[in-house]
PDB file of N, CA and C in Angstrom:
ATOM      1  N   UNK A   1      39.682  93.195  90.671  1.00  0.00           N
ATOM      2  CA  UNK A   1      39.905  94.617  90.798  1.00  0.00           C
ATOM      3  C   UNK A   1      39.626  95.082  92.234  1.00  0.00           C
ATOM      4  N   UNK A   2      38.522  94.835  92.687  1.00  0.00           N
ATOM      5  CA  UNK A   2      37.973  94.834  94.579  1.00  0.00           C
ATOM      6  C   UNK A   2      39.504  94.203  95.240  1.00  0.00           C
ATOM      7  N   UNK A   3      39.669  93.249  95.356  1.00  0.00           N
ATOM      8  CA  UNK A   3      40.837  93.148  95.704  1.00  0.00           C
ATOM      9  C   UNK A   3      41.989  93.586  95.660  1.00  0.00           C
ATOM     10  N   UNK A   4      42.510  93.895  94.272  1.00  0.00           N
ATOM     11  CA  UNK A   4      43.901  94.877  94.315  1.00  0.00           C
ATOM     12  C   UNK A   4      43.670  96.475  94.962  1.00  0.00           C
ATOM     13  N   UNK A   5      42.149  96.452  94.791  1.00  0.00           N
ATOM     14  CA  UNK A   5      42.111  98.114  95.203  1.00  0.00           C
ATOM     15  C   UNK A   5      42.197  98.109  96.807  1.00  0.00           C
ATOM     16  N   UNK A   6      41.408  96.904  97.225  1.00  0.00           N
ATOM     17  CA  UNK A   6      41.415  96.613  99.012  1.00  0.00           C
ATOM     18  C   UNK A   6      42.822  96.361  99.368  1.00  0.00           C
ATOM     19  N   UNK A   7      43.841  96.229  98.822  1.00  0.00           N
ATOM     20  CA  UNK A   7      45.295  95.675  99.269  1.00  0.00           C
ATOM     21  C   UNK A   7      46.349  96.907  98.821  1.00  0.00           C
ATOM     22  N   UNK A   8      45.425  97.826  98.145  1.00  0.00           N
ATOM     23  CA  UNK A   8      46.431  98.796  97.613  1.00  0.00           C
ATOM     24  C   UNK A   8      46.885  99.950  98.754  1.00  0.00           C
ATOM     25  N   UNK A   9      48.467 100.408  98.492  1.00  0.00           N
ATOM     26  CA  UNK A   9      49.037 101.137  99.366  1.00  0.00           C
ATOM     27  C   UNK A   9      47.344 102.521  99.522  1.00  0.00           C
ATOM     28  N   UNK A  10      46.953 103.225  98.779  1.00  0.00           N
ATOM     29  CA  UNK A  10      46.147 104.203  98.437  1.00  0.00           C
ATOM     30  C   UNK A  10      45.278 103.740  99.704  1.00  0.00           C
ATOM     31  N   UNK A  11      44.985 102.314  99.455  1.00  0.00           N
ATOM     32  CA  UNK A  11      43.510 102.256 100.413  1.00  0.00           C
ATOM     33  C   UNK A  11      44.190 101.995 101.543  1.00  0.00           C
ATOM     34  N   UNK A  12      44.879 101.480 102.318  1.00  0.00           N
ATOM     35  CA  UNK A  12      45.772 101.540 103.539  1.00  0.00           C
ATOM     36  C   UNK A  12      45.678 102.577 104.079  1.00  0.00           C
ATOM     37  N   UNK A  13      46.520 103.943 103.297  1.00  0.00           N
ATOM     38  CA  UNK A  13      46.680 105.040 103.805  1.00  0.00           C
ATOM     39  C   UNK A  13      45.088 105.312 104.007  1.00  0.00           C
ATOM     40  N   UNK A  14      44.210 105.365 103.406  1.00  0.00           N
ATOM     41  CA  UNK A  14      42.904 106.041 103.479  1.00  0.00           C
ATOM     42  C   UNK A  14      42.354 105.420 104.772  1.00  0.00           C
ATOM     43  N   UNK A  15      42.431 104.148 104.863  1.00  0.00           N
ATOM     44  CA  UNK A  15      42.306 103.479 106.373  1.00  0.00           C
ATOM     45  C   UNK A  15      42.738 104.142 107.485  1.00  0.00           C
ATOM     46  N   UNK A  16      44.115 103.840 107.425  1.00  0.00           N
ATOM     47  CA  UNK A  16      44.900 104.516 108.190  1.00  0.00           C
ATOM     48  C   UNK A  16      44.357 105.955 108.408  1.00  0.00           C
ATOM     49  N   UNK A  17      44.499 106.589 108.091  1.00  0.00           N
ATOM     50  CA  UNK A  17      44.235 108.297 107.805  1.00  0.00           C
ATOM     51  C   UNK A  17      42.534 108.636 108.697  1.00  0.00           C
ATOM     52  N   UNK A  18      41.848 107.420 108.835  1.00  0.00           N
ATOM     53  CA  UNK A  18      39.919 107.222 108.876  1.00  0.00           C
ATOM     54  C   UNK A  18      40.366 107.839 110.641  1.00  0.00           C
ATOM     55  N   UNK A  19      38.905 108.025 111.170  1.00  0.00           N
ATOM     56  CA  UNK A  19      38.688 107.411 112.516  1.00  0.00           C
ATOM     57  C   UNK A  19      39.176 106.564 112.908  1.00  0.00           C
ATOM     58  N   UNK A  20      39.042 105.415 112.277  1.00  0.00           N
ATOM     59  CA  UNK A  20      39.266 104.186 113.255  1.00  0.00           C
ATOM     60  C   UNK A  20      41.050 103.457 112.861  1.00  0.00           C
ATOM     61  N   UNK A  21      41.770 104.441 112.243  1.00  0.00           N
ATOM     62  CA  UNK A  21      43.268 104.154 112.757  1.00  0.00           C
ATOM     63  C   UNK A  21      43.613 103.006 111.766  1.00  0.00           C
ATOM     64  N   UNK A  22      42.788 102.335 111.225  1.00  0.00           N
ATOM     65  CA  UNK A  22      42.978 100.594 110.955  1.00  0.00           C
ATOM     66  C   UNK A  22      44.746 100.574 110.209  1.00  0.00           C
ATOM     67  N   UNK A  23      45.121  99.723 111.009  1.00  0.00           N
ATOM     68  CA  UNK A  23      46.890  99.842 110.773  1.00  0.00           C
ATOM     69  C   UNK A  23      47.301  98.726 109.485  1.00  0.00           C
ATOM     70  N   UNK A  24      48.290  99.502 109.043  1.00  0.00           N
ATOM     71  CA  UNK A  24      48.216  99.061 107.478  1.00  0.00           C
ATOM     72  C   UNK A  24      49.186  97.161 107.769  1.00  0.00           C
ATOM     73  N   UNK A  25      48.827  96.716 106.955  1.00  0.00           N
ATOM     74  CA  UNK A  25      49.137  95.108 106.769  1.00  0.00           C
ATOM     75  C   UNK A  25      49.514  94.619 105.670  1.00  0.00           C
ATOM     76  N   UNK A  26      49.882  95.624 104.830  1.00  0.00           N
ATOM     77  CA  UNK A  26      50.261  94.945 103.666  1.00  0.00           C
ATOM     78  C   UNK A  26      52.013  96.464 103.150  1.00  0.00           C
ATOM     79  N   UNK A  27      51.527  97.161 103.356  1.00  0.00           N
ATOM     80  CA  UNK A  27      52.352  98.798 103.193  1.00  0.00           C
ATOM     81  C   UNK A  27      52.856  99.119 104.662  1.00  0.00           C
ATOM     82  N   UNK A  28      53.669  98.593 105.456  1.00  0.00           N
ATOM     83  CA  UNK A  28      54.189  98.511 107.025  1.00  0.00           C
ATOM     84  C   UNK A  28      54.950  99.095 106.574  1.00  0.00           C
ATOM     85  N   UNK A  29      55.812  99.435 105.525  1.00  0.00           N
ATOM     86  CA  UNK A  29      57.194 100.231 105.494  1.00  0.00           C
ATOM     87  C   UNK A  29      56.907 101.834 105.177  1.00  0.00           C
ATOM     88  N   UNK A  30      55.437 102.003 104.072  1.00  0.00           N
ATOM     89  CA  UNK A  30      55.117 102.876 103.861  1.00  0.00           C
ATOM     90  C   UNK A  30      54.300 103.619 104.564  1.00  0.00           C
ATOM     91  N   UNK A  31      54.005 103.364 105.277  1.00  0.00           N
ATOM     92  CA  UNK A  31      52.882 104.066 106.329  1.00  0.00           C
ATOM     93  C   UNK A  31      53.551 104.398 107.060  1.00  0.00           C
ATOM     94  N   UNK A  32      53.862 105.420 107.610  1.00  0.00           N
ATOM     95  CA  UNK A  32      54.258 105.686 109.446  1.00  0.00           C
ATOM     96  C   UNK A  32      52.956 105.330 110.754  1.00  0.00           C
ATOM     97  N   UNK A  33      52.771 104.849 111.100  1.00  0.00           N
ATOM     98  CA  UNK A  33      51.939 104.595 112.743  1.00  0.00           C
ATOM     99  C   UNK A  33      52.808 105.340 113.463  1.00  0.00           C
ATOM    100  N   UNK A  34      51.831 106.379 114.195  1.00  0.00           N
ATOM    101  CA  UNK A  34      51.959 106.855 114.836  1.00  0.00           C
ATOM    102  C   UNK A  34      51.582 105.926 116.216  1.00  0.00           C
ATOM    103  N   UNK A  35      52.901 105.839 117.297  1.00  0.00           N
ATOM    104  CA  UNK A  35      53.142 105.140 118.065  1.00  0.00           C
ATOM    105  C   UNK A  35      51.846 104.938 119.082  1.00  0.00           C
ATOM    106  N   UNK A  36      50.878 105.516 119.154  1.00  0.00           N
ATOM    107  CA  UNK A  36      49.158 105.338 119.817  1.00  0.00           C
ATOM    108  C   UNK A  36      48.882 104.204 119.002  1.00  0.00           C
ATOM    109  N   UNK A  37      48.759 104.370 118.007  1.00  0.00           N
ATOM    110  CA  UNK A  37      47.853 102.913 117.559  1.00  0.00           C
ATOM    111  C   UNK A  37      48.759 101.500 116.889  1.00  0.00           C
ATOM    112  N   UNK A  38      50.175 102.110 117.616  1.00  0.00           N
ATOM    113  CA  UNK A  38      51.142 100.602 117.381  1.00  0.00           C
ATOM    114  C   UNK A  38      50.005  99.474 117.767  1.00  0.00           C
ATOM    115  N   UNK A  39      50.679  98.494 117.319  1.00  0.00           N
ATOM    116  CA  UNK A  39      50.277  97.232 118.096  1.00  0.00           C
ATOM    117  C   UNK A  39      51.047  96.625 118.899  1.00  0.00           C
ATOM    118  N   UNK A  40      51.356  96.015 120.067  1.00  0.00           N
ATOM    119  CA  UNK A  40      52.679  95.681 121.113  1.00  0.00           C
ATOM    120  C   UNK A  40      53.034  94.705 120.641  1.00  0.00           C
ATOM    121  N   UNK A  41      52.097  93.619 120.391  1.00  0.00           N
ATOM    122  CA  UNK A  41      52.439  92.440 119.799  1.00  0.00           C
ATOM    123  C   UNK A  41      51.527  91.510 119.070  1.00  0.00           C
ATOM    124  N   UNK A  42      52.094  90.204 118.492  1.00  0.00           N
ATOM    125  CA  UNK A  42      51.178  89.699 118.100  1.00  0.00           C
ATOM    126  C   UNK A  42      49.578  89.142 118.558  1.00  0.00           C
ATOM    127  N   UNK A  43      48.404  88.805 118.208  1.00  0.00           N
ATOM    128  CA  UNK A  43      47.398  88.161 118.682  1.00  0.00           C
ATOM    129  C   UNK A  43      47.878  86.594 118.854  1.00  0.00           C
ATOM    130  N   UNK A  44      47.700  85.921 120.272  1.00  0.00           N
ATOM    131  CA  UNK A  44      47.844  84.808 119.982  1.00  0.00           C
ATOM    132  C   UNK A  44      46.644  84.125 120.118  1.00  0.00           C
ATOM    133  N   UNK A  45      46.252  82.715 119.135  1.00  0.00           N
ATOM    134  CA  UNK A  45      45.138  82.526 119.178  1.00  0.00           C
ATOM    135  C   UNK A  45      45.399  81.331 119.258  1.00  0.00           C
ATOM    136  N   UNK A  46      44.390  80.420 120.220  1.00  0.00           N
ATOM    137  CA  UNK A  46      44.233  79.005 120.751  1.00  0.00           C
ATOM    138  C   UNK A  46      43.124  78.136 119.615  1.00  0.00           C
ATOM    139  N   UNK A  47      43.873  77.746 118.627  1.00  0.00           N
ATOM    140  CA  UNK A  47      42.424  77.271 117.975  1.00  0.00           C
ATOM    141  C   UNK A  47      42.084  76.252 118.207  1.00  0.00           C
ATOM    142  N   UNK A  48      42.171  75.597 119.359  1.00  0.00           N
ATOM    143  CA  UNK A  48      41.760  74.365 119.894  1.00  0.00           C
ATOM    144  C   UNK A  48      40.101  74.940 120.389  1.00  0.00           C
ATOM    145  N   UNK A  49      40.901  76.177 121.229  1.00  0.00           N
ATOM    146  CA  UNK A  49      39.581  76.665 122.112  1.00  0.00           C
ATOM    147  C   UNK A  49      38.774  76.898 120.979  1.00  0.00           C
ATOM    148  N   UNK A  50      39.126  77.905 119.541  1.00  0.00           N
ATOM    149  CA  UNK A  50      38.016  78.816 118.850  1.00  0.00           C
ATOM    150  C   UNK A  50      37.473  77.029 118.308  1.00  0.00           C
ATOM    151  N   UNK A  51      37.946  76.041 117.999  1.00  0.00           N
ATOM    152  CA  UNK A  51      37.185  74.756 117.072  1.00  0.00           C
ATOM    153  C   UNK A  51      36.324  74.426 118.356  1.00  0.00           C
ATOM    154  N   UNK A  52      36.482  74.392 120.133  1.00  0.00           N
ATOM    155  CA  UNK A  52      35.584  73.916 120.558  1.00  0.00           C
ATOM    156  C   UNK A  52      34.524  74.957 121.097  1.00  0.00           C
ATOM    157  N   UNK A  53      34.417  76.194 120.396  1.00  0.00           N
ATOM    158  CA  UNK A  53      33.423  76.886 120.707  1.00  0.00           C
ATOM    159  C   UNK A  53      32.272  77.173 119.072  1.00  0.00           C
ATOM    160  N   UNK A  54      33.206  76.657 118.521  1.00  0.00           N
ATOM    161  CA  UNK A  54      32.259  76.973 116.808  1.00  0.00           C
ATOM    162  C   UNK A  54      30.980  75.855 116.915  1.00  0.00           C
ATOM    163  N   UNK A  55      30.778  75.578 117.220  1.00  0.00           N
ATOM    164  CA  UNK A  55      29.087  74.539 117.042  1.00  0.00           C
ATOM    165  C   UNK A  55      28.480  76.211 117.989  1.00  0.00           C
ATOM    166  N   UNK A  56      28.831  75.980 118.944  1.00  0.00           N
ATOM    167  CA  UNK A  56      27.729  76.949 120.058  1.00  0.00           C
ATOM    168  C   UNK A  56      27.767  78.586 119.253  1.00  0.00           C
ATOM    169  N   UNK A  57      28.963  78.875 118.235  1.00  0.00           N
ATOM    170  CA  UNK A  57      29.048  80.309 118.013  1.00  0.00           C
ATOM    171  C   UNK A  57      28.021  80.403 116.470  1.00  0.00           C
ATOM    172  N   UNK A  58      28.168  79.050 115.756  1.00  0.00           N
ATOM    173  CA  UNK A  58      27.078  79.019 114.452  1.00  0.00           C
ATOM    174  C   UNK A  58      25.271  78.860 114.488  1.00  0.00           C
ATOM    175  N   UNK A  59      25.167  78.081 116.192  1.00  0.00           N
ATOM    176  CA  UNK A  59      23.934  78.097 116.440  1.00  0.00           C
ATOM    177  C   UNK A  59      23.252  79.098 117.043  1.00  0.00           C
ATOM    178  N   UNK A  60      23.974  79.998 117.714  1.00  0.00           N
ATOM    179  CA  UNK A  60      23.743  81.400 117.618  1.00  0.00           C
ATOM    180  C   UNK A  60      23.644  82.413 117.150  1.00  0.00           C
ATOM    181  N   UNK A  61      24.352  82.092 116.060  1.00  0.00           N
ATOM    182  CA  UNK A  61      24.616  83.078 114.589  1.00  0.00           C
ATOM    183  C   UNK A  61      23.312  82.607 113.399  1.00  0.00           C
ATOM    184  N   UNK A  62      22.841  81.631 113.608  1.00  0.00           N
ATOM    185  CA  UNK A  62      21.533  80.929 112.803  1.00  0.00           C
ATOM    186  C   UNK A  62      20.074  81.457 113.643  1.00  0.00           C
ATOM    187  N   UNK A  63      20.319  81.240 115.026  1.00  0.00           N
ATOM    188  CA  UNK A  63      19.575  82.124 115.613  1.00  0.00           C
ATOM    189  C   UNK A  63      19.027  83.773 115.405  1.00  0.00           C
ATOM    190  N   UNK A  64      20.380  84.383 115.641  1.00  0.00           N
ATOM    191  CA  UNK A  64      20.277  85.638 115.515  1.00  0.00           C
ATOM    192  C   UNK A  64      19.757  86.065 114.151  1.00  0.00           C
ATOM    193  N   UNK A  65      20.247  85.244 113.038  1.00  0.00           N
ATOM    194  CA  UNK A  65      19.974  85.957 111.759  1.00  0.00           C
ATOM    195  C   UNK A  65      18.502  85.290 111.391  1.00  0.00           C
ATOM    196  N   UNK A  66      18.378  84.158 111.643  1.00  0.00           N
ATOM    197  CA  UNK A  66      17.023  83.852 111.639  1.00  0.00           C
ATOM    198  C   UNK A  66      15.458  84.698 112.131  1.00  0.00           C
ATOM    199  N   UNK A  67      15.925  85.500 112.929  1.00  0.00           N
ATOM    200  CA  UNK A  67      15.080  86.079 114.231  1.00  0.00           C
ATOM    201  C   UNK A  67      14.477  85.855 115.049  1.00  0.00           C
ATOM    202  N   UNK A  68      15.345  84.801 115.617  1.00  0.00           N
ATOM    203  CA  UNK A  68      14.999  84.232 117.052  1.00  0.00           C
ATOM    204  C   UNK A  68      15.937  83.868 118.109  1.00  0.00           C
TER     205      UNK A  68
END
């Protein structure tokens, strides 16, 4: 149910509609974006780089939540 309600057109728009703009990803036909918070293009992502930075980003993240 958390899920269909998180994917539903309703909660998009309510996103959308917030402060923070969050642009809809599932309802793209139904939403209008207003051309400020288009996106230009896709993210491209190197996951060579993100696999050779994950050891150093989990031992920091064990750190931090640990409290130290």
């Amino acid at each position: 149910m958390f899920a269909e309600f998180m994917l539903s057109e309703r909660t998009e728009r309510l996103l959308y509609e917030s402060d923070s703009h969050n642009i809809p990803v599932v309802f793209t036909d139904a939403i209008e974006v207003d051309g400020r918070y288009q996106v230009s293009g896709p993210i491209t992502v190197d996951y060579e780089e993100v696999s050779a930075g994950m050891k150093d980003a989990i031992d920091s993240a064990v750190r931090i939540f640990a409290g130290g």
